[in-house]
Protein backbone atom coordinates (compact mmCIF):
# COMPACT_ATOMS: atom_id res chain seq x y z
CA UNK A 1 0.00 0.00 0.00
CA UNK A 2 2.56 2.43 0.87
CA UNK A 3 4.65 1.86 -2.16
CA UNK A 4 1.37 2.36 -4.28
CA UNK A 5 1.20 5.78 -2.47
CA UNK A 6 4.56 6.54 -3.13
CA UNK A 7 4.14 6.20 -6.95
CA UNK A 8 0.92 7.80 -7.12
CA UNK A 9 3.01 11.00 -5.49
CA UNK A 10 5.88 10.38 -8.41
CA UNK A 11 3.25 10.43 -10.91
CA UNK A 12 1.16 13.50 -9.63
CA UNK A 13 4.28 15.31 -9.29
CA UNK A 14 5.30 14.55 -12.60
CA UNK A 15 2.10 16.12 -13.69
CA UNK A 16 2.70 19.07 -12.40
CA UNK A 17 5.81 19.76 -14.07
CA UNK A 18 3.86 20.64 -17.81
CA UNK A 19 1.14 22.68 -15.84
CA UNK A 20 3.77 24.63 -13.94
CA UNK A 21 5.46 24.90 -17.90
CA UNK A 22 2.28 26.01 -19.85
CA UNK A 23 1.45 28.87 -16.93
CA UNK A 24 4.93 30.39 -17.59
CA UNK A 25 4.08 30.02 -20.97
CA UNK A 26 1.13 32.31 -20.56
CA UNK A 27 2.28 34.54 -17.96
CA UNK A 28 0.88 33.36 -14.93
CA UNK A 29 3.63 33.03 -12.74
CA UNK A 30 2.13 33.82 -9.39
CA UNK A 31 -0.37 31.60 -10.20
CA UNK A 32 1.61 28.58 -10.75
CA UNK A 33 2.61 28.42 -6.38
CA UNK A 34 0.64 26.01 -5.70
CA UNK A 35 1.75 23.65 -8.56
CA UNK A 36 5.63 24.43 -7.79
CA UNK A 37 4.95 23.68 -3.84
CA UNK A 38 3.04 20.34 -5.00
CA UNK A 39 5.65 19.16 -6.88
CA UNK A 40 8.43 19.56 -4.36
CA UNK A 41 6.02 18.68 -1.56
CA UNK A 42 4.53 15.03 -4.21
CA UNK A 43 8.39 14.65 -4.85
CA UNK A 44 9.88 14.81 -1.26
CA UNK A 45 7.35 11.60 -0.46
CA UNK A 46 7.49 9.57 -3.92
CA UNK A 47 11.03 9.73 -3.90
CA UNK A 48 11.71 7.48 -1.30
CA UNK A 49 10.58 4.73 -3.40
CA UNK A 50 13.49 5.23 -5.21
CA UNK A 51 17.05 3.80 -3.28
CA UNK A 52 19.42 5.82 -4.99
CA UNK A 53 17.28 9.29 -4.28
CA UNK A 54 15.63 8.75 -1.13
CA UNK A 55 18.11 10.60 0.75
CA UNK A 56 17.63 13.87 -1.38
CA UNK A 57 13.59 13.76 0.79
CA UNK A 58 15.00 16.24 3.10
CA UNK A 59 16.43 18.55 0.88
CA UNK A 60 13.37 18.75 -1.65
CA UNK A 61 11.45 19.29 1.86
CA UNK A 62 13.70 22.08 1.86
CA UNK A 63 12.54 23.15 -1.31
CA UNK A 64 9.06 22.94 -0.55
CA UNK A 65 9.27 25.32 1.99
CA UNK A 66 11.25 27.64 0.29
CA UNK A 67 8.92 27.61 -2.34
CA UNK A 68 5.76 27.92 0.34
CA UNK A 69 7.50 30.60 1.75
CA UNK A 70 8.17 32.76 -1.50
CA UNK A 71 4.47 32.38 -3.13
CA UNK A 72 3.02 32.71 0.37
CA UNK A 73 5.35 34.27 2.97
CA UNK A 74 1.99 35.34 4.67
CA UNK A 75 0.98 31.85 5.59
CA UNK A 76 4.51 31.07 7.47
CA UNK A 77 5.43 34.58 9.06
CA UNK A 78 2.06 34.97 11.29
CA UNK A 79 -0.52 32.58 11.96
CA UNK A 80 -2.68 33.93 14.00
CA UNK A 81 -1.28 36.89 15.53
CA UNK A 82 1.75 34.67 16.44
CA UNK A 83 4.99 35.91 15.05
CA UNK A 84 6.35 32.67 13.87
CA UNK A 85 9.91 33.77 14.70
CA UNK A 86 9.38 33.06 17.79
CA UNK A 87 9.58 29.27 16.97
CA UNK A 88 13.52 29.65 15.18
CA UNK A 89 15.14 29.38 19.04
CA UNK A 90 13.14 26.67 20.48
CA UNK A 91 13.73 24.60 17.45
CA UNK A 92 17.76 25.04 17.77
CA UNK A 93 17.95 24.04 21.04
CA UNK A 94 15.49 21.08 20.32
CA UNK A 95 17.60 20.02 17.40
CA UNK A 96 21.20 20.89 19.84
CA UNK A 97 19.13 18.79 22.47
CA UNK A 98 18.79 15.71 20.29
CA UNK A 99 22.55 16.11 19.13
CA UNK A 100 23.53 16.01 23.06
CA UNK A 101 21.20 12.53 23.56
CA UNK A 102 23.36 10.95 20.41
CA UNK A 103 26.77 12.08 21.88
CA UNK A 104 28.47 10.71 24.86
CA UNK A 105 31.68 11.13 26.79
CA UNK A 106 33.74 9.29 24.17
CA UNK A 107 33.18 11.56 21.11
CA UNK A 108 36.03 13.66 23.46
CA UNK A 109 37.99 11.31 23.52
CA UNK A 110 38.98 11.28 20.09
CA UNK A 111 40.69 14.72 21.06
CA UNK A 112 43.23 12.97 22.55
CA UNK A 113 43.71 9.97 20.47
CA UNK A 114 43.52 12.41 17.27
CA UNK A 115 44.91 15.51 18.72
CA UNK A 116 46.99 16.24 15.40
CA UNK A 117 43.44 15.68 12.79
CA UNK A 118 41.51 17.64 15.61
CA UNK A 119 43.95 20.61 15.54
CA UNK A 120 44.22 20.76 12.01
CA UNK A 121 40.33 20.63 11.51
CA UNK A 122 39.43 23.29 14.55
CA UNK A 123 42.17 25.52 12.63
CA UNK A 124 40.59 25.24 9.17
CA UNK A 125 37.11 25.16 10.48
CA UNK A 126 37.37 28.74 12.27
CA UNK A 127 39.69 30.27 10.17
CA UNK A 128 38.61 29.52 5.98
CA UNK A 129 34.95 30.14 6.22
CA UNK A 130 35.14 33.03 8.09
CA UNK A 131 37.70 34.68 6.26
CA UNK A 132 36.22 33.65 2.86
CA UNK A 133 32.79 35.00 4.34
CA UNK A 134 33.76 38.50 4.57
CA UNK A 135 36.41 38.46 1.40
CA UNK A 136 32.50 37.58 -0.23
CA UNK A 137 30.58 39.82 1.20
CA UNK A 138 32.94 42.90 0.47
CA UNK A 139 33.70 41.68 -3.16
CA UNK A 140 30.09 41.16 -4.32
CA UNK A 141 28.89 44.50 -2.57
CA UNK A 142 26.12 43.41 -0.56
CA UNK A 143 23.99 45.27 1.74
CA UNK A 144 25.66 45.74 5.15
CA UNK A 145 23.49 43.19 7.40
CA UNK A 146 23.51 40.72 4.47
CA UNK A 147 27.19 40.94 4.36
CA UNK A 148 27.23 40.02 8.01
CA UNK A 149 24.85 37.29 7.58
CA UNK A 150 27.66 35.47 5.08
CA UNK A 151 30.26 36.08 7.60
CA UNK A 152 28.32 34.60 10.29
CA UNK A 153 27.16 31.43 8.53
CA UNK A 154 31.03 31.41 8.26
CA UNK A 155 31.48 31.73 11.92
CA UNK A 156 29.25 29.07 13.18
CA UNK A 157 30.80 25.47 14.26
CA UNK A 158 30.11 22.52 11.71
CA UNK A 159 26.44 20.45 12.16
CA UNK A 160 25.31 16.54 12.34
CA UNK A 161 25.02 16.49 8.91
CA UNK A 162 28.96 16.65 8.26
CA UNK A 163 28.72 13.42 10.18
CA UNK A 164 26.80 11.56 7.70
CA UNK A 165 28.89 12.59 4.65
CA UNK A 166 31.90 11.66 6.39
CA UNK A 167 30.52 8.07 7.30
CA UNK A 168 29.23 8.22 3.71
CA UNK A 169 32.56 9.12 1.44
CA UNK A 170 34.29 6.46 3.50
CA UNK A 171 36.30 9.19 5.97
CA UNK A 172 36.80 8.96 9.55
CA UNK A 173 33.73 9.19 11.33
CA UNK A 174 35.20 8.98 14.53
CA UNK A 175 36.83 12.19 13.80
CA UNK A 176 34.06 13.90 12.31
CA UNK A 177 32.30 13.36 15.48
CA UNK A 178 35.13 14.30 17.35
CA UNK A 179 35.41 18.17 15.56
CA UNK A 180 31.56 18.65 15.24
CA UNK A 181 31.46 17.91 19.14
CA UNK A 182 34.71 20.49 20.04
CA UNK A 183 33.72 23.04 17.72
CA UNK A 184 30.08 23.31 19.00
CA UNK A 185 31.69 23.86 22.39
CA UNK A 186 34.03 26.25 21.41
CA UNK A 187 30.99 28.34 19.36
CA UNK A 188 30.77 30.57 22.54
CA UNK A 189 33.77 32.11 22.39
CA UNK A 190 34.44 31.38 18.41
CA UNK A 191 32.35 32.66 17.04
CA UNK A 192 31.40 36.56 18.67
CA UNK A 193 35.16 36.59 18.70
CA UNK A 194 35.10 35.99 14.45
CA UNK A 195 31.71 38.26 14.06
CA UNK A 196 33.12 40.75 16.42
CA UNK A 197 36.59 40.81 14.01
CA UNK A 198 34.83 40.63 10.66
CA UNK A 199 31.91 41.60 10.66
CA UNK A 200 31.94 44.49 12.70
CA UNK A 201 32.24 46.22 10.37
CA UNK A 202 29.17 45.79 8.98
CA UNK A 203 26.90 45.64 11.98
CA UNK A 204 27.48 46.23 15.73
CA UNK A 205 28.27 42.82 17.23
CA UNK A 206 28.25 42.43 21.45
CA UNK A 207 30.70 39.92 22.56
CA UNK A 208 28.82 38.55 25.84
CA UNK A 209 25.48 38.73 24.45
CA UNK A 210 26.01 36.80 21.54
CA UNK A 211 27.93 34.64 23.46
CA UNK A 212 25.24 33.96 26.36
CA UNK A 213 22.85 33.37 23.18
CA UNK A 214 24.69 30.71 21.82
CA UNK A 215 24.95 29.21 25.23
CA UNK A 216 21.75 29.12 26.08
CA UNK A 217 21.00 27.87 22.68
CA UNK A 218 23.49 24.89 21.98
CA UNK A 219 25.57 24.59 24.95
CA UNK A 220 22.57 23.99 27.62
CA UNK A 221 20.08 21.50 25.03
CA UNK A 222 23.61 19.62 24.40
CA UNK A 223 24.28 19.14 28.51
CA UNK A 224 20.62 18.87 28.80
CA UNK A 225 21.07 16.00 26.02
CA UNK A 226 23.96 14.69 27.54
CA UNK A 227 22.20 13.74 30.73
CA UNK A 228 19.37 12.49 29.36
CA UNK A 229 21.38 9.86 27.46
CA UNK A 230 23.24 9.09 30.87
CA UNK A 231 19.93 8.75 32.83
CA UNK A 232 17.94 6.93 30.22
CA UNK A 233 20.31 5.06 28.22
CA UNK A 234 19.07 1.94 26.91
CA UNK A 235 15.70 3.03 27.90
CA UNK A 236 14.53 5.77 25.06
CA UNK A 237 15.17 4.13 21.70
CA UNK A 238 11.81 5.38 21.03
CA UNK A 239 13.27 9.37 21.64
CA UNK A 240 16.58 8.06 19.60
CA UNK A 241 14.31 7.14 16.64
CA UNK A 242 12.36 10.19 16.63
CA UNK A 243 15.17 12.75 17.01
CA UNK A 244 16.43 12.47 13.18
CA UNK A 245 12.77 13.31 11.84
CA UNK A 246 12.17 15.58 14.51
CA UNK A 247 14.95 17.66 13.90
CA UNK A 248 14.69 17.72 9.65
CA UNK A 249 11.54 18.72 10.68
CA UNK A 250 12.59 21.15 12.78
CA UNK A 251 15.44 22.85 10.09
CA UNK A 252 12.99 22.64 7.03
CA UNK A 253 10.83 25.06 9.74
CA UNK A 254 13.78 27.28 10.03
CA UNK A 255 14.35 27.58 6.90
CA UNK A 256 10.72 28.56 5.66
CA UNK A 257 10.33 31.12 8.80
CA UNK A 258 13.52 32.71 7.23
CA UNK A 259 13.19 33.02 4.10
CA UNK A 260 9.27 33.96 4.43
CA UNK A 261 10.86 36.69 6.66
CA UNK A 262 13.30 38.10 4.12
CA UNK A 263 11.13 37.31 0.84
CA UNK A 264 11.24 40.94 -0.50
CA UNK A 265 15.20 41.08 -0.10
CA UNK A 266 15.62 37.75 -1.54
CA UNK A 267 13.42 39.06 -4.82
CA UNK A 268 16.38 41.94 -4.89
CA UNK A 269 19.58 40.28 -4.23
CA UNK A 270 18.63 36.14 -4.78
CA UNK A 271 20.65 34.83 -7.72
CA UNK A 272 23.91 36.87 -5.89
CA UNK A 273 23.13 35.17 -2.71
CA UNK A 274 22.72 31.94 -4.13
CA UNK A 275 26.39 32.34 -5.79
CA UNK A 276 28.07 33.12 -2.86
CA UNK A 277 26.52 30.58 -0.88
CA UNK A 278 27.82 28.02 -3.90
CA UNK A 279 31.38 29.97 -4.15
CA UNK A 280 31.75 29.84 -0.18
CA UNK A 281 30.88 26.03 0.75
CA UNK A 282 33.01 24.78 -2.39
CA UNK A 283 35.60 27.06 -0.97
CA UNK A 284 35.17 25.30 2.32
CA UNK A 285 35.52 21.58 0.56
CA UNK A 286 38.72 22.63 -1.63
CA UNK A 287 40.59 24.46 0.93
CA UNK A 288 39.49 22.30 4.00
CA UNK A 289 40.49 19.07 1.84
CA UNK A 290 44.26 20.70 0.40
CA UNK A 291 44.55 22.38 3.78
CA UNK A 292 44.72 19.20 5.20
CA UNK A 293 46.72 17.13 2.44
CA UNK A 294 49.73 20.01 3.34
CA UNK A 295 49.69 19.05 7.29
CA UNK A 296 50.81 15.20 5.25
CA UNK A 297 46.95 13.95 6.41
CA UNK A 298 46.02 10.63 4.87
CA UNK A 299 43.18 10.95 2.25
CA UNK A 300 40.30 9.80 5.28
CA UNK A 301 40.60 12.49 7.14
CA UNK A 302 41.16 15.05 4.45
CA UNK A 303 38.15 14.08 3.29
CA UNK A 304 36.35 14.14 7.02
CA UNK A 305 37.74 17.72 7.74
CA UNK A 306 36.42 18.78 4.21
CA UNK A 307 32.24 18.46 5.12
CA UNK A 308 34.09 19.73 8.45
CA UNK A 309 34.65 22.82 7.01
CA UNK A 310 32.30 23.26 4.32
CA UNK A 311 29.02 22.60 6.33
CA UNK A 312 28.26 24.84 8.73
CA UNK A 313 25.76 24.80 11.13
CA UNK A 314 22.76 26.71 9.47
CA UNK A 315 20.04 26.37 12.40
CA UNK A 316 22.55 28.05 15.05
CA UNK A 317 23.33 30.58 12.71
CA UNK A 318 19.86 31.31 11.70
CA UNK A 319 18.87 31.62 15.63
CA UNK A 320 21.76 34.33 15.68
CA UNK A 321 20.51 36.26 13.31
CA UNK A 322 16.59 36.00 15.50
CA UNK A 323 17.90 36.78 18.68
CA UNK A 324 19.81 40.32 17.01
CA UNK A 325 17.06 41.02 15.57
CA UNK A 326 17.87 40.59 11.92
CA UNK A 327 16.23 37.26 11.16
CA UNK A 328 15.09 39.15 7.32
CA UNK A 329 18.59 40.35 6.57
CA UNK A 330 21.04 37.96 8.32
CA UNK A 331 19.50 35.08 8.47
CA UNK A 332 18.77 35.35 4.43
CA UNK A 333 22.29 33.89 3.97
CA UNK A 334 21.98 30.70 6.82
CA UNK A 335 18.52 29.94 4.88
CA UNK A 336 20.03 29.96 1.70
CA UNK A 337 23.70 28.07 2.61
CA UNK A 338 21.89 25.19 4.76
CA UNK A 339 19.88 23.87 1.43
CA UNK A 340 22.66 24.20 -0.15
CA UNK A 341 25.30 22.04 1.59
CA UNK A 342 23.03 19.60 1.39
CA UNK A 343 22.55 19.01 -1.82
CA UNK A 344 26.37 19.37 -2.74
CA UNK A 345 27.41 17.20 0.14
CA UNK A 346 25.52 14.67 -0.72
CA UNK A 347 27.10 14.62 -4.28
CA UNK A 348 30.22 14.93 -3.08
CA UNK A 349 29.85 11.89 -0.70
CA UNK A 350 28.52 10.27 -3.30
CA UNK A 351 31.56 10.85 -5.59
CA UNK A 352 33.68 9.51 -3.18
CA UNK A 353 31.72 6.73 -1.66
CA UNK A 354 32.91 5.07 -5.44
CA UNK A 355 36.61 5.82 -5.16
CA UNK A 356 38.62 4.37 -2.52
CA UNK A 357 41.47 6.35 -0.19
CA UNK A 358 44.19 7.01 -2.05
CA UNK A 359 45.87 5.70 1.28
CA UNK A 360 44.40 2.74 0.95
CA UNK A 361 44.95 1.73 -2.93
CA UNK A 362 48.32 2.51 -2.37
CA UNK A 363 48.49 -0.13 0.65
CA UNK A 364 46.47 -2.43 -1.58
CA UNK A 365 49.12 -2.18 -3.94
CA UNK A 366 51.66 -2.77 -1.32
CA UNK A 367 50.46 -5.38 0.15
CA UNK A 368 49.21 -7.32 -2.93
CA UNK A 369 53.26 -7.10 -4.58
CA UNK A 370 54.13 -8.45 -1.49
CA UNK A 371 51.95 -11.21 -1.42
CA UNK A 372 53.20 -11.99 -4.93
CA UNK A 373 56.67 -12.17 -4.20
């Protein structure tokens, strides 16, 4: 039955590809929102019939809202009085909570069983995206709170989801875990200290209160998490289920709140935002990856400290931008950047999922002219 459902979404979205085509056509683009948001919304469900696209759901979720929240920012940014704003906070420290009740002790560890890969990631991690932020947002001329928006997506510690590539190119998970884990707790002081140096320019930036923001927004949930996974351990498999869904859930919210938010700046300055986001997480997977290869790291971990880099962690960012005040301006470039890394990390942990470690052809060669003399 479900698999019937899922093709009857394929199909229906399929169908609404020519509609959305033939109202273009005749100039009713406005009109043709609720076909776009039925497509993405059909495709995000049929597609997990498919194996080698079901993990693309999430991002066309994305989409959907994206798309809900351009046609109709109305709908997202008050229902019923409510400012939905209000919501971008909770849902960050709901999605930090469930990252503290699938961490323990041990993803420290690896801090000092790895301390050279660690060091080498923290460095890259707060020191190429932030600097490539603001080289960005002074070259392409945008809008002072915009500007700071790119710097602080650049600013923000690394998310889950550079766990997953990692595990999925074949890198070292163990490590992944390790930097996402130390650079959330260093966010406090990281990242103020990088908005503070460059993007103060661009908009006043107070050290302690951004700092006490991120700590009551990632540090707490994660301790909060911590102890729940201590107390209950064994005994919640139910809440360790549930915390994946709940928190895509949670960032495709985000992400529609924001962008519904910022609509009419998006309309102005969109395609430019969109190619910075591109230019600044490919920056983050070149230079993270080569960064790496000239401390002499083997070809795992370059690849591990690559999503490292390149993904940042959109949903702190985004509550940030909320709690200055700027969710329409500086969260525009968090809204746009999470989507985005995403999709390209999944393609590029795709692409290397097929193609061992060079490390480990090179042993393979080793050991198999060994074994034939």
């Amino acid at each position: 039955m479900t698999e019937k459902i899922y093709r009857a979404c394929l199909v229906l979205a399929g169908l609404c590809i020519p509609v959305i085509i033939v109202m273009l056509a005749l100039g009713y683009g406005p009109e043709t929102g609720v076909f776009v948001i039925g497509f993405f919304t059909l495709a995000a469900i049929g597609i997990r019939i498919l194996p080698h696209l079901k993990g693309f759901s999430f991002t066309i979720w994305v989409f959907a809202a994206v798309s809900l929240a351009m046609f109709y920012p109305q709908t997202i940014t008050d229902v019923r009085g409510y400012n939905t704003e209000g919501l971008i906070v909770p849902l960050v420290q709901l999605i930090m909570f469930g990252m503290g009740t699938a961490m323990s002790v041990q993803d420290f560890v690896g801090v000092i069983k790895m301390p050279k890969g660690v060091f080498v990631g923290l460095v890259c991690q707060f020191s190429i995206m932030p600097i490539v932020g603001v080289t960005l947002a002074l070259s392409m001329g945008f809008p002072a709170e915009i500007a700071a928006g790119i710097v602080l997506i650049g600013s923000s510690p690394s998310g889950v989801a550079s766990n997953v590539m990692a595990f999925l190119a074949k890198g070292n998970l163990a490590l992944s875990i390790t930097l996402t884990a130390v650079a959330t707790l260093m966010a406090p002081i990281m990242t103020p200290f990088l908005m503070q140096t460059f993007a103060g320019q661009f908009v006043p930036i107070e050290f302690m209160s951004m700092m006490m923001s991120i700590i009551n927004m990632i540090i707490l949930p994660i301790a909060a998490g911590l102890l729940f996974n201590r107390i209950f351990r064994g005994r919640a498999q139910w809440l360790h289920d549930a915390m994946p869904a709940i928190s895509m859930a949670g960032i495709v919210i985000i992400i529609g709140v924001i962008t519904a938010a910022g609509r009419d700046n998006l309309l102005v300055i969109g395609f430019l935002l969109i190619l910075a986001a591109i230019i600044h997480n490919a920056a983050g997977y070149i230079l993270g990856y080569w960064g790496c290869r000239l401390f002499g790291m083997n070809e795992r971990d370059c690849r591990t400290i690559a999503f490292e880099v390149g993904m940042q962690n959109g949903g702190l960012a985004s509550g940030i931008a909320v709690e200055m005040g700027r969710a329409a301006t500086m969260g525009l470039a968090p809204a746009i950047f999470g989507p985005w890394m995403n999709i390209s990390g999944s393609f590029l942990a795709n692409w290397w999922r097929d193609r061992a470690p060079v490390d480990e052809e090179d042993v393979g060669t080793d050991e198999a002219g060994q074994t034939d003399d």
